[in-house]
N, C-alpha and C. Protein backbone atom coordinates (compact mmCIF):
# COMPACT_ATOMS: atom_id res chain seq x y z
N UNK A 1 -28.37 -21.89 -4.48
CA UNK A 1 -28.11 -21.33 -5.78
C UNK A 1 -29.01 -20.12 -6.05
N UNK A 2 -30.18 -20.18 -5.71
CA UNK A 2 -31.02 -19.11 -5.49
C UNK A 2 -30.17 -17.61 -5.07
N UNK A 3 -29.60 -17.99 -3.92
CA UNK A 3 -29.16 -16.74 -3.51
C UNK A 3 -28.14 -16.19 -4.41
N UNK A 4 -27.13 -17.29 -4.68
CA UNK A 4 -26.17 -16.55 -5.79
C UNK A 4 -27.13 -15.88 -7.11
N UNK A 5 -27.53 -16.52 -7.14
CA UNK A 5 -28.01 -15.96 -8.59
C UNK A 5 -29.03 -14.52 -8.17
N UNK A 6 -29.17 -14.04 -7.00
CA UNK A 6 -29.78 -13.35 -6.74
C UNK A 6 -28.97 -11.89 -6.27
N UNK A 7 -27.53 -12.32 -5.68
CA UNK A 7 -26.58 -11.66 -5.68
C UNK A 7 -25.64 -11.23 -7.24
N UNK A 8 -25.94 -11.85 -8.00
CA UNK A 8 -25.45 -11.55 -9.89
C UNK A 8 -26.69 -10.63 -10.16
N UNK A 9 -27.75 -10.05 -9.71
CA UNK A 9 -28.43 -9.24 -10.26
C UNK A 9 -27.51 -7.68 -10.44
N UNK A 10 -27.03 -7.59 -8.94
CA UNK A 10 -26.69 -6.20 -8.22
C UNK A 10 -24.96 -6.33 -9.34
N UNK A 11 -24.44 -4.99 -9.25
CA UNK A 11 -23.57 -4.76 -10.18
C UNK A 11 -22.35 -4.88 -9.35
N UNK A 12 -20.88 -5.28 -9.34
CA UNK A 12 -20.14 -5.16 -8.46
C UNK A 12 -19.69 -4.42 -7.67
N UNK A 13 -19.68 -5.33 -6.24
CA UNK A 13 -19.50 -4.56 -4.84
C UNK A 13 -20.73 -3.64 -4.47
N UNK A 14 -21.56 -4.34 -5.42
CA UNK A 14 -23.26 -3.38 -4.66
C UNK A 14 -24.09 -4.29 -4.25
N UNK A 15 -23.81 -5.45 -4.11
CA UNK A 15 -24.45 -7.04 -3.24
C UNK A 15 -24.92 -6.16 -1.92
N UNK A 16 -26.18 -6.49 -1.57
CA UNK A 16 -26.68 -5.66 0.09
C UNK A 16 -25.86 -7.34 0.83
N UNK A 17 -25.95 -6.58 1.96
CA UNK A 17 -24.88 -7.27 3.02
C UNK A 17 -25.81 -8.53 3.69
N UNK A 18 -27.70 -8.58 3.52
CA UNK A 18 -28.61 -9.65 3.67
C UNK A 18 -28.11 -10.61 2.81
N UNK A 19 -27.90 -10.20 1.86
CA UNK A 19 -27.49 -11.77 0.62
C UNK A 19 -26.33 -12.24 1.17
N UNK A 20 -25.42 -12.29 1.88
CA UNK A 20 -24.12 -12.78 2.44
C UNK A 20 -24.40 -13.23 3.86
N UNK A 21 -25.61 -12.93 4.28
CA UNK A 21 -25.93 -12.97 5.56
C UNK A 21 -26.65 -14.38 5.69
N UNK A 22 -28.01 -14.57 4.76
CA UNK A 22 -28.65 -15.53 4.44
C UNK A 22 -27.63 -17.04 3.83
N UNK A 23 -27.02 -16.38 2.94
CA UNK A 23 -25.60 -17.49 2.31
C UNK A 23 -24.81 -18.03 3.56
N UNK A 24 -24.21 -17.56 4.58
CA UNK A 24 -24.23 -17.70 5.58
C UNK A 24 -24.99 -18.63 6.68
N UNK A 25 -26.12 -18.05 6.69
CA UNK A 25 -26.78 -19.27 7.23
C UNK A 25 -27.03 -20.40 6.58
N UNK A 26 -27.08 -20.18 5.47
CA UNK A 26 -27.65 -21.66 4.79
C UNK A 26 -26.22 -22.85 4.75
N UNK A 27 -25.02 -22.25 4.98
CA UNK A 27 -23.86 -22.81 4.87
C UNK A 27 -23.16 -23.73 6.26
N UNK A 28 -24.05 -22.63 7.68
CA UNK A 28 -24.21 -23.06 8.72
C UNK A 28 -25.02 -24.18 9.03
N UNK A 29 -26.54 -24.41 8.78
CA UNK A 29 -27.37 -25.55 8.33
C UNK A 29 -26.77 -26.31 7.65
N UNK A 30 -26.18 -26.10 6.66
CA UNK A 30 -25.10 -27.40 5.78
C UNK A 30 -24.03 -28.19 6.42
N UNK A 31 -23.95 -27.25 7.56
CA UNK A 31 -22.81 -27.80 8.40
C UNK A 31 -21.26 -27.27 7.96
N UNK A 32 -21.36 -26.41 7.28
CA UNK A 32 -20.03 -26.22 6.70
C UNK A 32 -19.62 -24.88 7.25
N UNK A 33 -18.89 -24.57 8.22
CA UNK A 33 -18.59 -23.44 9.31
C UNK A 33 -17.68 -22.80 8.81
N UNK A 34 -16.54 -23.39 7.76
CA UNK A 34 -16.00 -22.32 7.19
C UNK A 34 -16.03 -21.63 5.90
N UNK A 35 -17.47 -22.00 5.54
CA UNK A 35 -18.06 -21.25 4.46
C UNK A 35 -18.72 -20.19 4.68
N UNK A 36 -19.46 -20.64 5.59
CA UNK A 36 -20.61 -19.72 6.50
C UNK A 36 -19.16 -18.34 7.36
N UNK A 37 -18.12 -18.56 8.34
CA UNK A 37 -17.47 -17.94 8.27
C UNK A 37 -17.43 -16.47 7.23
N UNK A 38 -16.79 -17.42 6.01
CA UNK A 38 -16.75 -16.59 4.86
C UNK A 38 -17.66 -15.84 4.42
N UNK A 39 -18.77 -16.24 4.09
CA UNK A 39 -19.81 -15.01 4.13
C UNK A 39 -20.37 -14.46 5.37
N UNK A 40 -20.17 -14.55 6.09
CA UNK A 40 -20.63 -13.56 7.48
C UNK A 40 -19.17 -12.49 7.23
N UNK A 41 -18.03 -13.08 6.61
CA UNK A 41 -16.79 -12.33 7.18
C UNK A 41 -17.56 -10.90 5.56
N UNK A 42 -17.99 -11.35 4.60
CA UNK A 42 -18.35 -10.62 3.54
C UNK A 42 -19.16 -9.95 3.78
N UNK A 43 -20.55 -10.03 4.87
CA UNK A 43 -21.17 -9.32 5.09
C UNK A 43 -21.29 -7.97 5.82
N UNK A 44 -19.95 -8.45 6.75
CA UNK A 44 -19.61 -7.23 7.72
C UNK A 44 -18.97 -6.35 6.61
N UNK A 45 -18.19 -6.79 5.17
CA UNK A 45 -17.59 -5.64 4.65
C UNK A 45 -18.41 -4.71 3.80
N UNK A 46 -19.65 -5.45 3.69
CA UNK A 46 -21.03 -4.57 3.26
C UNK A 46 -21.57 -3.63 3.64
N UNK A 47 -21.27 -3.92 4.88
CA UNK A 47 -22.67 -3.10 6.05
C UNK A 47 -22.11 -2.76 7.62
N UNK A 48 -23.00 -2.42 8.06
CA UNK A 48 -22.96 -1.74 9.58
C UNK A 48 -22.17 -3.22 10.17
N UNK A 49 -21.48 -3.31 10.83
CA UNK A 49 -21.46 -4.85 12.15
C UNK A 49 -22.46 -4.33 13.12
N UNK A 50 -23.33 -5.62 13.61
CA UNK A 50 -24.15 -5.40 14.56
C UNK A 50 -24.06 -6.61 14.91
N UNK A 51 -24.40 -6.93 16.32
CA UNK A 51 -24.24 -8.04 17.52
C UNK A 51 -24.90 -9.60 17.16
N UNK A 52 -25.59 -9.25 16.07
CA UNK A 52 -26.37 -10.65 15.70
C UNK A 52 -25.43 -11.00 14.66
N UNK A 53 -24.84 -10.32 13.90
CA UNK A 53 -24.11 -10.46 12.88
C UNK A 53 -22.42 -11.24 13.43
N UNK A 54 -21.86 -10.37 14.58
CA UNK A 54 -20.95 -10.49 14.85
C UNK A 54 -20.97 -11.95 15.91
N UNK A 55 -22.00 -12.57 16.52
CA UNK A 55 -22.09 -13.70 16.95
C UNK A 55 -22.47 -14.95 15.92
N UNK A 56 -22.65 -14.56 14.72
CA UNK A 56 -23.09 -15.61 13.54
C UNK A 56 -21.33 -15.99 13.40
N UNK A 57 -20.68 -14.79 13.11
CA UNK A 57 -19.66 -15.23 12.47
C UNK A 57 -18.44 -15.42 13.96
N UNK A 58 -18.37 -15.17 15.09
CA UNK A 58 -18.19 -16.29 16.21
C UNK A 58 -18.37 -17.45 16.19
N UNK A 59 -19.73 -17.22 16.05
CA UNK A 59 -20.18 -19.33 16.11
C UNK A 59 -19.08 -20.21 15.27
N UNK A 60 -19.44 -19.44 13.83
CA UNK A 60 -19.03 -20.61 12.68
C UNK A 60 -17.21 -20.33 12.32
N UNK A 61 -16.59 -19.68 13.54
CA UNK A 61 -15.20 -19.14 13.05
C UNK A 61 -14.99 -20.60 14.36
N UNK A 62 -15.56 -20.41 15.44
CA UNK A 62 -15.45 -21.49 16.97
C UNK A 62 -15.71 -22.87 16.11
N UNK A 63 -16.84 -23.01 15.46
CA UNK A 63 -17.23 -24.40 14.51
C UNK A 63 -16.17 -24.89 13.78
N UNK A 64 -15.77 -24.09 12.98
CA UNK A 64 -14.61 -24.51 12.15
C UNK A 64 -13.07 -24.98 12.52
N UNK A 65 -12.95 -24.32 13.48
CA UNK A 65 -11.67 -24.73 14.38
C UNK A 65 -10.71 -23.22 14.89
N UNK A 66 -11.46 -21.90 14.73
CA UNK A 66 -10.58 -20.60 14.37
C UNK A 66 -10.73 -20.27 15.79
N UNK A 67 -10.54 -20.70 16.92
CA UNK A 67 -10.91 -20.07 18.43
C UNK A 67 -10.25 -18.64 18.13
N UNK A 68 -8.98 -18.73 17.44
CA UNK A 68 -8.28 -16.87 17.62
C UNK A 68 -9.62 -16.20 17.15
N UNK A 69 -10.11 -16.11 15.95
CA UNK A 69 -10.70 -15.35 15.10
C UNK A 69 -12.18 -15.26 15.35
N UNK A 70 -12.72 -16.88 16.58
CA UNK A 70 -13.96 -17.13 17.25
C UNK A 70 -13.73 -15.95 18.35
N UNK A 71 -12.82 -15.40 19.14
CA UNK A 71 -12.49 -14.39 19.91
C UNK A 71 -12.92 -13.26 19.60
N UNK A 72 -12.13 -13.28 18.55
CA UNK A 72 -11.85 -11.84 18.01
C UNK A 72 -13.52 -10.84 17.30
N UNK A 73 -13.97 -11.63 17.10
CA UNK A 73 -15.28 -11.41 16.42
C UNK A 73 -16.42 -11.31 17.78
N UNK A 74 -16.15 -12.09 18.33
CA UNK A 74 -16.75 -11.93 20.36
C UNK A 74 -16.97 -11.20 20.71
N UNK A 75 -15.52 -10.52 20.56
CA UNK A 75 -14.88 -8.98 21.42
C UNK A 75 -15.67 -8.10 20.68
């Protein structure tokens, strides 16, 4: 909850792409892969994609059951 409420500071569509990144992980630790998905998939629309980013959201697209979209994010 921390993080949301930390992402309601910034004004819309000006969230930095770390707050979706961190939400992300913490969703992955929860065990919940297609949440975590979801914000990794939010973070790339923030920011640069880079290789740590693009294997977070592999993992938890493969976790959840998405092998197409666990691919596609690979590549």
């Amino acid at each position: 909850s921390a993080l949301q409420e930390l992402g309601d500071t910034y004004g819309p569509g000006e969230d930095p792409q770390d707050i979706y990144i961190a939400q992300g992980n913490v969703y992955a630790a929860l065990a919940r892969p297609a949440e975590a998905a979801e914000q990794f998939r939010m973070a790339l629309s923030r920011g640069t994609a880079n290789a740590d980013l693009l294997v977070l959201l592999a993992e938890a697209e493969a976790a959840s059951g998405n092998s197409t979209a666990a691919y596609q994010a690979a590549q």
